[in-house]
Protein backbone atom coordinates (compact mmCIF):
# COMPACT_ATOMS: atom_id res chain seq x y z
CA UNK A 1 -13.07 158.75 86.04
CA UNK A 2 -17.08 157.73 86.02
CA UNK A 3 -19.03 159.19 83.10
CA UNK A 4 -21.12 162.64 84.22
CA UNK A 5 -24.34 161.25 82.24
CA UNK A 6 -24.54 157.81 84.04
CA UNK A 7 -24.06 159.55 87.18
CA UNK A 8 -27.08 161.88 86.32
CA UNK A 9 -28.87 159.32 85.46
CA UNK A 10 -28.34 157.18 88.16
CA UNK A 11 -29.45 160.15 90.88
CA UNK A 12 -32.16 160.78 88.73
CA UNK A 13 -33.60 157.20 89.13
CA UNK A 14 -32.55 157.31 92.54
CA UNK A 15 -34.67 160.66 93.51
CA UNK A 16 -31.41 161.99 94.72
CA UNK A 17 -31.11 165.65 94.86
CA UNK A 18 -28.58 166.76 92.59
CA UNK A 19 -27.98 170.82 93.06
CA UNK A 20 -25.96 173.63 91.15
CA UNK A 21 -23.08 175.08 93.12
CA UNK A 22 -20.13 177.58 93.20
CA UNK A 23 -17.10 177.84 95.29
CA UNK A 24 -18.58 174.80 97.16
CA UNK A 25 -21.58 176.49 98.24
CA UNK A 26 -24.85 175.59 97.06
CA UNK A 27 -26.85 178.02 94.49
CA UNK A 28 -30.36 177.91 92.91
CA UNK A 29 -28.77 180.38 89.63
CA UNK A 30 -27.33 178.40 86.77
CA UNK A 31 -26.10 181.01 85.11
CA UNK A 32 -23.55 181.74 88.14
CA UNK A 33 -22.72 178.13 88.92
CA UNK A 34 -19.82 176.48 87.92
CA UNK A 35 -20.67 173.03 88.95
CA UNK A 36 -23.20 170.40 89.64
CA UNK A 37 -22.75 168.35 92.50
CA UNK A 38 -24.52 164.66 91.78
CA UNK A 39 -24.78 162.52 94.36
CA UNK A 40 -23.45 160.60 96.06
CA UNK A 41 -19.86 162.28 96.27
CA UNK A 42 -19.59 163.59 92.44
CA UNK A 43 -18.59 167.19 91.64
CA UNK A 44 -18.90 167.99 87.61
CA UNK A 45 -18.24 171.40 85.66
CA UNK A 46 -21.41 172.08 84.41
CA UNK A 47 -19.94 172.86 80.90
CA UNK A 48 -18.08 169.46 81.01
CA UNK A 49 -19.04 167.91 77.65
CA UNK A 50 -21.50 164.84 77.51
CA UNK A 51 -21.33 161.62 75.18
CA UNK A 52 -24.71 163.06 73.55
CA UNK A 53 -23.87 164.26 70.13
CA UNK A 54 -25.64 167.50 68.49
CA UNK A 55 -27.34 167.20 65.22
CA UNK A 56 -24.79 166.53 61.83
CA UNK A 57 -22.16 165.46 64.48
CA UNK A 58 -19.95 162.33 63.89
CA UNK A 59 -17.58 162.90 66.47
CA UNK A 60 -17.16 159.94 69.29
CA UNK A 61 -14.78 161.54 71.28
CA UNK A 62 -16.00 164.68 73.78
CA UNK A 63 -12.78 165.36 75.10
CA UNK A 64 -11.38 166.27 71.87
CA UNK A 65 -14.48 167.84 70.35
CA UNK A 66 -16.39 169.22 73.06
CA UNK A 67 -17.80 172.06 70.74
CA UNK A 68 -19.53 168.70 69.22
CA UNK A 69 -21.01 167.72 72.29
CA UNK A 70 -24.31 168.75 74.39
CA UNK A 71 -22.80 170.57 78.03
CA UNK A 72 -24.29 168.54 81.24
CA UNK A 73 -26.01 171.52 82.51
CA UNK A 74 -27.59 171.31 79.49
CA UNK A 75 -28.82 167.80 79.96
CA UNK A 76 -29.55 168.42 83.29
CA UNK A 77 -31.51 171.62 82.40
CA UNK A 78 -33.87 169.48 79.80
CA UNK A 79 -34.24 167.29 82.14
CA UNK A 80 -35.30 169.67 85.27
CA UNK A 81 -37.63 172.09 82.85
CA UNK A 82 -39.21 168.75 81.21
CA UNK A 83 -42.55 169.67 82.65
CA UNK A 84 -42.69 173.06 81.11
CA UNK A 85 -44.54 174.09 77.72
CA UNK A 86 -42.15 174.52 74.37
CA UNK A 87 -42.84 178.37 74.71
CA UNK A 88 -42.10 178.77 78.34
CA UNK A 89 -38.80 176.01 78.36
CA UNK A 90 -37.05 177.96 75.50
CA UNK A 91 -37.65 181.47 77.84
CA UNK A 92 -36.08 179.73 80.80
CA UNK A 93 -33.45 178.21 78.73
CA UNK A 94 -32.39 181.93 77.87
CA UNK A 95 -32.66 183.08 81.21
CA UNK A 96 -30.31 180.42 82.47
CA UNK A 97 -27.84 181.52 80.07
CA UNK A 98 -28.26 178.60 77.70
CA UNK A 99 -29.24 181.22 74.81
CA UNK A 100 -26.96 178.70 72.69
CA UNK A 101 -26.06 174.88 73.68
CA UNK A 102 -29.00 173.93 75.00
CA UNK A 103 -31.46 170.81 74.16
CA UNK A 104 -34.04 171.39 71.23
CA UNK A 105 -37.64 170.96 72.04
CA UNK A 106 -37.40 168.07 69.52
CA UNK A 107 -34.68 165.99 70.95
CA UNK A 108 -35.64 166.73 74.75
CA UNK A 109 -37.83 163.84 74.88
CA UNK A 110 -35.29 161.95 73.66
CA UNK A 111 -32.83 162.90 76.87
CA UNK A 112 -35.84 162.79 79.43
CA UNK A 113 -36.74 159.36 78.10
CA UNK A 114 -32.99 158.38 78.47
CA UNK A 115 -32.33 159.50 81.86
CA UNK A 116 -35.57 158.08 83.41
CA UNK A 117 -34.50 154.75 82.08
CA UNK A 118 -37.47 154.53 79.22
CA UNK A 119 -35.15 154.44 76.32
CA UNK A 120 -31.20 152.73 76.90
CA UNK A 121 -30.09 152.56 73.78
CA UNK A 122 -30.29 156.30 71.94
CA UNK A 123 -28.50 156.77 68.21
CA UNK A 124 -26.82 159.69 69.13
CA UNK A 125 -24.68 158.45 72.47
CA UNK A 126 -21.38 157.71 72.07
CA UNK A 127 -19.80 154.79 73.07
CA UNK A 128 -18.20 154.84 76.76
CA UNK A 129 -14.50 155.60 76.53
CA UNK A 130 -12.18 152.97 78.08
CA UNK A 131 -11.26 154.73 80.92
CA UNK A 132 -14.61 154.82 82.58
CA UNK A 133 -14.94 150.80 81.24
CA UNK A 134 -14.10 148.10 83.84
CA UNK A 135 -10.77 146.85 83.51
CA UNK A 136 -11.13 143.28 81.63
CA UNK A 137 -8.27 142.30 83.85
CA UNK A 138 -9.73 142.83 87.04
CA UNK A 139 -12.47 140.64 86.60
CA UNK A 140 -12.28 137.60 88.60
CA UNK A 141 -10.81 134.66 86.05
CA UNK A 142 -12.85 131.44 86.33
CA UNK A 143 -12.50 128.36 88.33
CA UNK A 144 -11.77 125.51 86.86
CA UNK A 145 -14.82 122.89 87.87
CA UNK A 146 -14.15 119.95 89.57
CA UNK A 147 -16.78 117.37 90.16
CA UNK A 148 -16.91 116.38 93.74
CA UNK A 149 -16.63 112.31 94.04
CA UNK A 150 -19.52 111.95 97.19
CA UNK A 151 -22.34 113.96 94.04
CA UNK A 152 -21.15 111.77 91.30
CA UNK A 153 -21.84 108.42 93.70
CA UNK A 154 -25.19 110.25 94.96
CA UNK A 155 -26.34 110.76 91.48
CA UNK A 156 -26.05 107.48 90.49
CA UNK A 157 -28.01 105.83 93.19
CA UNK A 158 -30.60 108.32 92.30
CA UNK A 159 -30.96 107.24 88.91
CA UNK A 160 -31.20 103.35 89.55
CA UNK A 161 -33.75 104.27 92.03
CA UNK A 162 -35.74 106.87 89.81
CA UNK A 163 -39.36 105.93 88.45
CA UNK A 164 -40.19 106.69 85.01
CA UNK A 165 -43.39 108.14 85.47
CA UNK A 166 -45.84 106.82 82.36
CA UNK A 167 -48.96 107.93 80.70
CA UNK A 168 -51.49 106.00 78.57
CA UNK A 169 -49.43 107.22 75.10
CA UNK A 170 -46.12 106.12 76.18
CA UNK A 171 -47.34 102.86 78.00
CA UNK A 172 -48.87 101.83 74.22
CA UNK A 173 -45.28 102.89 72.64
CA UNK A 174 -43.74 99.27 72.04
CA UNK A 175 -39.76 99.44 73.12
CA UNK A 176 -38.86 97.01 69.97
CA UNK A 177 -38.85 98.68 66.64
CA UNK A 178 -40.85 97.48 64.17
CA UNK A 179 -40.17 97.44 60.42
CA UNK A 180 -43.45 97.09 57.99
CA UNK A 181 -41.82 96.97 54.50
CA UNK A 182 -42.64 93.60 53.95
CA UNK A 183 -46.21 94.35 54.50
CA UNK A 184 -45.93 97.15 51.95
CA UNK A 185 -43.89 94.85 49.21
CA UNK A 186 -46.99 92.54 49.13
CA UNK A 187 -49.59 95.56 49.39
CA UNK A 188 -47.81 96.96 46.21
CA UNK A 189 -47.97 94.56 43.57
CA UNK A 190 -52.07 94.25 44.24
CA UNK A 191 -52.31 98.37 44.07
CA UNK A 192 -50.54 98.21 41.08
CA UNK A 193 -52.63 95.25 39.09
CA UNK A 194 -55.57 97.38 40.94
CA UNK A 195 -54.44 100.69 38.99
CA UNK A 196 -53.55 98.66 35.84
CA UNK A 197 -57.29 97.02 35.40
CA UNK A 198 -59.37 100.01 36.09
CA UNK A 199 -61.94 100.12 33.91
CA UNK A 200 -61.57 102.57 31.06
CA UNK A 201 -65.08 103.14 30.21
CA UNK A 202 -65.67 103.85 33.81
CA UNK A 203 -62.68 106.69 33.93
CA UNK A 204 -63.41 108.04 30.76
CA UNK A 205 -67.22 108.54 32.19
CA UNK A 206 -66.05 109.71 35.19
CA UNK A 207 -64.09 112.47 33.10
CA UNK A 208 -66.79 113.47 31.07
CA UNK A 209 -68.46 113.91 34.22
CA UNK A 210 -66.63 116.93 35.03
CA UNK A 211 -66.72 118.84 32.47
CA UNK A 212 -68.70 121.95 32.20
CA UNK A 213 -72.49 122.38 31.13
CA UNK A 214 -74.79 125.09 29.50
CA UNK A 215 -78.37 124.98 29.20
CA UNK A 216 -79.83 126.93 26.47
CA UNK A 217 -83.20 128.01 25.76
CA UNK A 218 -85.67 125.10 23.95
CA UNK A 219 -87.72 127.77 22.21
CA UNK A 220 -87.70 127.33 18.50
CA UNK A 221 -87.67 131.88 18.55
CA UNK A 222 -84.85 131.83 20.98
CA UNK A 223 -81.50 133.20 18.68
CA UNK A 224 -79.05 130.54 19.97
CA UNK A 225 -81.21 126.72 19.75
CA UNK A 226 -79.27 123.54 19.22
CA UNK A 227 -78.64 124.07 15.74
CA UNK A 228 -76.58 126.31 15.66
CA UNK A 229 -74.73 126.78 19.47
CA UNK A 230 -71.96 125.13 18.22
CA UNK A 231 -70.91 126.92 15.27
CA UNK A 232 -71.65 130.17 17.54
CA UNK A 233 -69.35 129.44 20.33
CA UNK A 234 -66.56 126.98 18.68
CA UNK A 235 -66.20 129.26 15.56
CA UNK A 236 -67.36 132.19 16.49
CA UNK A 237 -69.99 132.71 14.00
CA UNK A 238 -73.39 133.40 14.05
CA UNK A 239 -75.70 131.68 11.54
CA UNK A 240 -79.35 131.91 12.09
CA UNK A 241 -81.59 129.01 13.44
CA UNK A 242 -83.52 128.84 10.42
CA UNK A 243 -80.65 128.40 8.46
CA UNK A 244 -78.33 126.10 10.35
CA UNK A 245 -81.42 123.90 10.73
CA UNK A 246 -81.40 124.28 7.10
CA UNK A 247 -78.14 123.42 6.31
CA UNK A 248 -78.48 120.44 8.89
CA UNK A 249 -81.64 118.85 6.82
CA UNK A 250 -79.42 119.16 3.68
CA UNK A 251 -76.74 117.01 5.43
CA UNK A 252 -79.14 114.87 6.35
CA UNK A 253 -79.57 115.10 10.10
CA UNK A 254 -82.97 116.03 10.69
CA UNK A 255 -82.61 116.33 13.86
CA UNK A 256 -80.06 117.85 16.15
CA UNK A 257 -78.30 115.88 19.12
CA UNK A 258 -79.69 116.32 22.87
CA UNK A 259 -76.29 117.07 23.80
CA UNK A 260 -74.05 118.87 22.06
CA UNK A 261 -69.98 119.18 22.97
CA UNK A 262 -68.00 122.51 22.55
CA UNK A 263 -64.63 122.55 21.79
CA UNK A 264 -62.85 125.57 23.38
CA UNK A 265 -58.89 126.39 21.85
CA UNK A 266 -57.20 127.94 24.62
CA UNK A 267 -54.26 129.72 24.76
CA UNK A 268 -51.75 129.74 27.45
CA UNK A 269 -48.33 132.14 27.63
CA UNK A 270 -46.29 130.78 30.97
CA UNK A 271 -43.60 133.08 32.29
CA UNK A 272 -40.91 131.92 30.13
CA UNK A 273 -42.88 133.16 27.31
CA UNK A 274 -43.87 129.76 25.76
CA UNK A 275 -46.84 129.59 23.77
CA UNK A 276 -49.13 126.04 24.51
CA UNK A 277 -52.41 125.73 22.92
CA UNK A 278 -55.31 123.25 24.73
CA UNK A 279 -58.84 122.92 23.96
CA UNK A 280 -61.74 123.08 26.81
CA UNK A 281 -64.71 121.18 26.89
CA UNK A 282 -68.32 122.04 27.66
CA UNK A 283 -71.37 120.11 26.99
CA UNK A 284 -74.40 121.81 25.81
CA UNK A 285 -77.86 120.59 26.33
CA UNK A 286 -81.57 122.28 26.04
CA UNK A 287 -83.68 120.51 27.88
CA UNK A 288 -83.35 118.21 31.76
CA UNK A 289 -84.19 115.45 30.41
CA UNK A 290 -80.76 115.39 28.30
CA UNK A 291 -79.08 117.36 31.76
CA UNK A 292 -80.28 114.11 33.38
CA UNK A 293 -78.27 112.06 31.65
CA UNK A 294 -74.54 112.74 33.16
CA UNK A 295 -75.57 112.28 36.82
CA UNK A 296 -77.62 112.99 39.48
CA UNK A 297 -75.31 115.86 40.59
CA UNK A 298 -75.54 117.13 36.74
CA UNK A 299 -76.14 120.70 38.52
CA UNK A 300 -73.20 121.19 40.11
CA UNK A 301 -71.88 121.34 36.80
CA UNK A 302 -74.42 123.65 35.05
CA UNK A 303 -72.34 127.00 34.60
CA UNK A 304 -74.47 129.05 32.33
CA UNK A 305 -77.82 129.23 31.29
CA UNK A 306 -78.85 131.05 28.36
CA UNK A 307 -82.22 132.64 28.14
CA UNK A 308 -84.27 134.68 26.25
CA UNK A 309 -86.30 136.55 28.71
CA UNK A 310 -89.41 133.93 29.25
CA UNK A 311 -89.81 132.54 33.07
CA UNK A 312 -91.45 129.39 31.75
CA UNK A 313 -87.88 128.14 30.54
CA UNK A 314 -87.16 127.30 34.31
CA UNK A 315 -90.34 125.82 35.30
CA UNK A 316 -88.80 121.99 35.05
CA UNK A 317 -85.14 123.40 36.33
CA UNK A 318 -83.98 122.76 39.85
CA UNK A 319 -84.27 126.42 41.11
CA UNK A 320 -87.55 127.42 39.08
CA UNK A 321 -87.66 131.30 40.11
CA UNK A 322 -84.81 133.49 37.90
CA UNK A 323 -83.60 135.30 41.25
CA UNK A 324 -82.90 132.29 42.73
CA UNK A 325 -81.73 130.33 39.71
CA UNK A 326 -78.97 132.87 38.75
CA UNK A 327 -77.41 133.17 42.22
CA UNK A 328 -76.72 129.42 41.15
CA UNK A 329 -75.41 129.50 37.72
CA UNK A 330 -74.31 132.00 35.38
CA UNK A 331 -77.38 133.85 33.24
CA UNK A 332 -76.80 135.01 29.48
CA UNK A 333 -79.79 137.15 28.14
CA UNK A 334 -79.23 136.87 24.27
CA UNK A 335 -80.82 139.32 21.92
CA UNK A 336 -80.69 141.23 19.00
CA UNK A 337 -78.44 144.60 19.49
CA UNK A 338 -81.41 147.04 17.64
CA UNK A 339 -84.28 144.95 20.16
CA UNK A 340 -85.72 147.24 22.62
CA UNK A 341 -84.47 147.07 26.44
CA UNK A 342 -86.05 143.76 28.38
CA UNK A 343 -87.90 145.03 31.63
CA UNK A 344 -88.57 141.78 32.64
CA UNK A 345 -84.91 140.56 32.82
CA UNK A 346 -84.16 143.78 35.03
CA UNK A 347 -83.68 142.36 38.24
CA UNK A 348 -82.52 138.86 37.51
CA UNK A 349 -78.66 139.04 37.45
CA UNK A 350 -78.14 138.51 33.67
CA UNK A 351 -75.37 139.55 31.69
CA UNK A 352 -76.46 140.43 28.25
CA UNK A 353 -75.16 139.31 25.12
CA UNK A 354 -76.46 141.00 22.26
CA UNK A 355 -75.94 139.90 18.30
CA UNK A 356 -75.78 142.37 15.39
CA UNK A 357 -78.14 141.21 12.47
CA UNK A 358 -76.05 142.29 9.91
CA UNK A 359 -71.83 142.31 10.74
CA UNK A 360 -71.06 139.11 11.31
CA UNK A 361 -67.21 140.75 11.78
CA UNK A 362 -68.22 141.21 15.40
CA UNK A 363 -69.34 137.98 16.42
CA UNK A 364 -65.63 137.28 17.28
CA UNK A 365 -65.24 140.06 19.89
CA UNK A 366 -69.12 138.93 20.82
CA UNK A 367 -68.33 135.56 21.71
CA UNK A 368 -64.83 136.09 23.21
CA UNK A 369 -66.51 138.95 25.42
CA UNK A 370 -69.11 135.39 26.43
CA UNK A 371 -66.23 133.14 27.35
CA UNK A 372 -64.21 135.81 29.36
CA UNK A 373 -67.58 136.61 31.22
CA UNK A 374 -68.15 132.74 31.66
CA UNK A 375 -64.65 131.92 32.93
CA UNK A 376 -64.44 134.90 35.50
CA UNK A 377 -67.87 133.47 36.85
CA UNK A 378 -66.82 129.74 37.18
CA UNK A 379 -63.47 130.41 38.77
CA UNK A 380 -65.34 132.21 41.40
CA UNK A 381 -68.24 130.09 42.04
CA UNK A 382 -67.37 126.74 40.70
CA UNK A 383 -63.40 126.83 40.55
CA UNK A 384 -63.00 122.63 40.02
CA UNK A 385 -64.51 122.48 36.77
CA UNK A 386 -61.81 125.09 35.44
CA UNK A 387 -58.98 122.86 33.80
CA UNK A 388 -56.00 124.17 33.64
């Protein structure tokens, strides 16, 4: 028995003329029909039930549940109006006496797609019953192959007479493999004496080399000099310059050192919840002459400059003009939190850090607020000097 929708379909794609009829006769009313005739020689009822499920149906059987099964006239229907608007399909769908049963304006797509060939595998088809399947038995079984003797000799005088053909890589590919590990035993012991007798002063400057830098203002007014940048960002203190220098003299070091490292404790949590604690290092310096000293490429290390608002602080830098200068490095304006608003530092790209005269409580959150700043900066612009 052949399945009524593959034989639609299959006339469809053919452009064959498939037509309603009744008694045998041909009729253009559906509502009187009893059949469609689909070429070439197949006669349907036009109620017969289709494999295409309605909506909410589970059912894979239409000969059992027809009632869960779309009729072929009206697939065929969908199919035939397809060029009509929603409004004016539903009113001939009525008219043909499909008031009920017939294909929603949603799902006729779906059919017209199918039976043109544009979609072949919809959800709501059921599988092909075995009675319209090919019999697995009356399929031709297979041959068993047997080589023919006169190919087998053929073949063979082919391949002693074949030509490798060659190009310039495979012509410099040597046929005898080669083993170099003797080459690399001796190579290894030298490497390792290499490794073993590197200098240390020379690694330990190389080291020091990469390690962060911030310039800071040489003005004896500016609020963060020498004297007291350490205490500022290692302990989080402010003291002023007046009396860290001070204190200093009383120790006796007159004079403070050109550079100046900074210990940073850092605190790491991995994902295991694990607590480790390392310290970061930054050199501070106050002048170029001192920058000078760890390199010629000593600016690709500068992170921050601090600055207190006068231009002539950059005259002897490397970018002299502000705008240019802190598209290189990170800018700090420090200043007094009750000092008026700075309209010279207005369009210079400086974040500013301002110090309370009075509560040293908050130079913790001051200087933590500095580093966070500072680290979001350099793992942007400068990422290699970040240690992890």
């Amino acid at each position: 028995m052949s399945d009524c929708l593959l034989a639609l379909r299959q006339a469809i794609k053919s452009k064959a003329a498939v037509a309603f009829t009744k008694d045998g006769e041909s009729t253009t009313s559906v509502s009187t029909a009893t059949h469609i005739h689909v070429p070439p020689n197949h006669s349907f009822p036009k109620d017969t039930p289709t494999r295409y499920r309605k909506p909410d149906s589970k059912s894979s059987d239409p000969s059992a549940n027809p009632q869960d099964f779309y009729s072929l006239v009206a697939i065929y229907v969908a199919w035939m109006l397809k060029d009509l608007t929603s409004s004016e399909y539903m009113k001939q769908c009525r008219e043909h006496g499909l008031s009920l049963g017939y294909i929603s304006i949603a799902e006729r797509k779906v059919v017209i797609d199918w039976l043109e060939g544009k979609d072949t595998h919809p959800e709501r088809f059921a599988p092909l019953s075995a009675e319209t399947l090919p019999d697995a038995n009356s399929s031709p079984s297979k041959r068993k192959y047997v080589p023919d003797t006169a190919d087998i000799e053929a073949v063979k005088k082919i391949k002693q007479n074949e030509i490798e053909l060659q190009d310039r890589n495979s012509v410099l590919r040597g046929t005898k493999p080669n083993n170099f590990s003797n080459i690399r035993g001796s190579y290894a012991d030298k490497l390792k004496k290499m490794k073993g007798g590197a200098n240390p002063k020379m690694a330990a400057r190389k080291a020091r080399n990469m390690y962060p830098i911030i310039m800071i203002s040489s003005s004896p007014t500016a609020l963060i000099t020498m004297y007291n940048v350490k205490k500022f960002l290692q302990e989080s203190v402010f003291e002023t310059s007046q009396d860290a220098r001070s204190r200093a003299a009383a120790e006796g070091n007159a004079r403070p050192e050109d550079m100046i490292p900074i210990y940073r404790k850092r605190t790491h949590i991995d994902s295991s919840g694990k607590e480790t604690e390392h310290h970061a290092r930054y050199f501070v310096v106050d002048s170029t002459e001192a920058l000078a000293k760890f390199g010629a490429d000593a600016w690709d290390r500068v992170v921050c400059v601090m600055t207190t608002g006068q231009a002539w602080q950059f005259r002897p830098y490397k970018w002299n003009d502000p705008r240019q200068l802190f598209h290189h490095v990170k800018g700090v304006y420090v200043s007094w939190s009750n000092d008026p608003a700075n309209t010279k530092i207005k369009d210079w790209n400086v974040t500013e850090l301002k110090i309370d005269p009075h509560r040293r409580h908050v130079d913790k959150a001051i200087v933590a607020h500095f580093w966070k700043t500072l680290d979001s900066w350099t793992l942007q612009h400068k990422p290699w000097l970040i240690k992890s």
